[in-house]
Protein backbone atom coordinates (compact mmCIF):
# COMPACT_ATOMS: atom_id res chain seq x y z
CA UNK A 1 109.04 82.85 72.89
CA UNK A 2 107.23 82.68 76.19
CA UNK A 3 105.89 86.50 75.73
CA UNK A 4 102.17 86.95 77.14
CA UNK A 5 99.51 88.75 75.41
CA UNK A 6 96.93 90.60 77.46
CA UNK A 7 94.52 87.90 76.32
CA UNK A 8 96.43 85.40 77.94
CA UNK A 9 96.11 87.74 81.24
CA UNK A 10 92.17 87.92 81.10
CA UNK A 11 92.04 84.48 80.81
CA UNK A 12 93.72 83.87 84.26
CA UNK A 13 91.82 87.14 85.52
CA UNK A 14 88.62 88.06 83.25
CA UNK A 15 88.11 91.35 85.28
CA UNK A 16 91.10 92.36 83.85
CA UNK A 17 89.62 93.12 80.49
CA UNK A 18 88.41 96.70 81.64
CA UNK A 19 92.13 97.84 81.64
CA UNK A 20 92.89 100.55 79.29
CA UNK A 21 94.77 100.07 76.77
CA UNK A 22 98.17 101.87 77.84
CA UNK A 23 98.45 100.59 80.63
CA UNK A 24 98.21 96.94 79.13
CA UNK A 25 100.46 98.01 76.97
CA UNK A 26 102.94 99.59 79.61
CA UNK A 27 102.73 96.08 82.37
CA UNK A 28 103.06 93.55 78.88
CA UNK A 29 105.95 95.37 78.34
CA UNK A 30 107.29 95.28 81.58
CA UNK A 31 106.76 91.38 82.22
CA UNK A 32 108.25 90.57 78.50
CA UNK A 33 111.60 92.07 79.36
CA UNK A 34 112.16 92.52 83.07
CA UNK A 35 111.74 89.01 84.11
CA UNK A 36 115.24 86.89 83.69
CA UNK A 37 113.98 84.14 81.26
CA UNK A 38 117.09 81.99 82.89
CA UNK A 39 115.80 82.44 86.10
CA UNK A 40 112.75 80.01 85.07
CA UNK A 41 114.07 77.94 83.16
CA UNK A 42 114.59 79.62 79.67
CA UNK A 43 112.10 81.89 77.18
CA UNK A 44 110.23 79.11 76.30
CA UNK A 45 109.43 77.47 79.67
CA UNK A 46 105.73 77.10 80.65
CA UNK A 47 106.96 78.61 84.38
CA UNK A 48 108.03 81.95 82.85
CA UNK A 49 104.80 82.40 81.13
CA UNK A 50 103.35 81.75 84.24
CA UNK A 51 105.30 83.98 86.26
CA UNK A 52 104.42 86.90 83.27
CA UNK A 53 100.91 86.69 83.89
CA UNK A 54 100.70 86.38 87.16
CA UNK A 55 102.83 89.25 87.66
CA UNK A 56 100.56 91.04 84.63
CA UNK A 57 97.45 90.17 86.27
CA UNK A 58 98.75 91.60 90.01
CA UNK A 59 99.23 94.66 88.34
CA UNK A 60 96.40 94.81 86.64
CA UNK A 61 94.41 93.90 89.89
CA UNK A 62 96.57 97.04 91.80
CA UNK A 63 94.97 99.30 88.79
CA UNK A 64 91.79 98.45 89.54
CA UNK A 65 91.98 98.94 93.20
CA UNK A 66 93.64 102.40 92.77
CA UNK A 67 91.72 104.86 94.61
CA UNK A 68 90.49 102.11 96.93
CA UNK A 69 92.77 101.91 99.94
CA UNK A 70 95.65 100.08 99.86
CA UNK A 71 98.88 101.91 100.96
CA UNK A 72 96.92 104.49 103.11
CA UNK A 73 94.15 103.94 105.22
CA UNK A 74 92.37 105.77 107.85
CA UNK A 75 92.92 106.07 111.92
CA UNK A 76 90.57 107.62 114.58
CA UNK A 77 92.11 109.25 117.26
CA UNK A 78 90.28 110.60 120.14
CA UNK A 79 90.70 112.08 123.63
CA UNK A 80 87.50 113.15 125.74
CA UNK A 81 85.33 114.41 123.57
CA UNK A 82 87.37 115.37 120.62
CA UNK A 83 88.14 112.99 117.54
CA UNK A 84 90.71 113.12 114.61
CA UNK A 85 90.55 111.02 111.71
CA UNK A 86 93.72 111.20 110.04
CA UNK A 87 95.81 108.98 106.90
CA UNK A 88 98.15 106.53 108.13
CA UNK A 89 100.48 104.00 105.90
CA UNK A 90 98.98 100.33 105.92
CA UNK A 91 101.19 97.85 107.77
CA UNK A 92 99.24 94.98 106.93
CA UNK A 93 101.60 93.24 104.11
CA UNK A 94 104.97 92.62 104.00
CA UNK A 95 105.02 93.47 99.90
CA UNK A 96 102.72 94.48 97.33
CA UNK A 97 102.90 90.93 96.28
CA UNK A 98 100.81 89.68 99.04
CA UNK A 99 98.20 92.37 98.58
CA UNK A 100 96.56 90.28 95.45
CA UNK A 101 95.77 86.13 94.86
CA UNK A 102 97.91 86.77 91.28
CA UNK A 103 101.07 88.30 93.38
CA UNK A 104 100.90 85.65 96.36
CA UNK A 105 101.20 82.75 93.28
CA UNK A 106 103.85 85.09 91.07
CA UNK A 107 105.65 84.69 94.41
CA UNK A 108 104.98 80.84 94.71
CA UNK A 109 107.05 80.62 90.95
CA UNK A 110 109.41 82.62 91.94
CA UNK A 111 110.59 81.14 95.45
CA UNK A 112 110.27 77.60 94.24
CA UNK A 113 112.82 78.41 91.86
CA UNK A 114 116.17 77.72 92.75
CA UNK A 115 118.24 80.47 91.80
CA UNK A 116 116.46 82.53 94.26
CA UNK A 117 117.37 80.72 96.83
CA UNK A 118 120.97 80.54 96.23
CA UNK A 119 123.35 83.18 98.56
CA UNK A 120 124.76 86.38 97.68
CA UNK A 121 128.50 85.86 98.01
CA UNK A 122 130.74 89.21 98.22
């Protein structure tokens, strides 16, 4: 069974280790269940472990960063001399998945499979 461990996710990302336990808990199983094993190439396919803990360590990396900008960030507006600094939603990725190194190369699995790729016929 192609199942990940947390283990296996601080050895792609060591900082990783810091996560609480829960949480670990909560992403493992997420990534065990929610990713279609056929999709990469069966349950025990070394590109569906791959795609587990990638997708394990993104979210792990997005726990870390919590706190730390990310969906908000701040804008200055000013007129003469009067200046408000207010929240505003960050524009700067397409997807979460392109906010972290471990999300960009869960993506990389995932669109160089070919079932993704296939069209949606109604």
């Amino acid at each position: 069974m192609a199942s990940i461990t947390w283990s296996t996710v601080v050895a792609a990302a060591p900082q990783l280790a810091v996560i609480p336990l829960s949480y670990q808990t909560d992403v493992l199983n997420y990534v065990n269940t929610t990713l279609d094993d056929g999709l990469y190439g069966g349950e025990e396919s070394f590109k569906l472990r791959m795609a587990r803990t990638y997708l394990a360590a993104h979210m792990g990396e997005m726990w870390l960063r919590k706190g730390t900008g990310g969906a908000v960030t701040g804008e200055t507006a000013s007129a003469s001399s009067v200046a408000m600094s207010y929240a505003a939603p960050w524009h700067g990725a397409i997807d979460a998945l392109e906010t972290t190194s471990y999300g960009l190369e869960f993506k990389r699995l995932t669109d160089s499979s070919a079932a993704f790729r296939m069209p949606v016929v109604w």
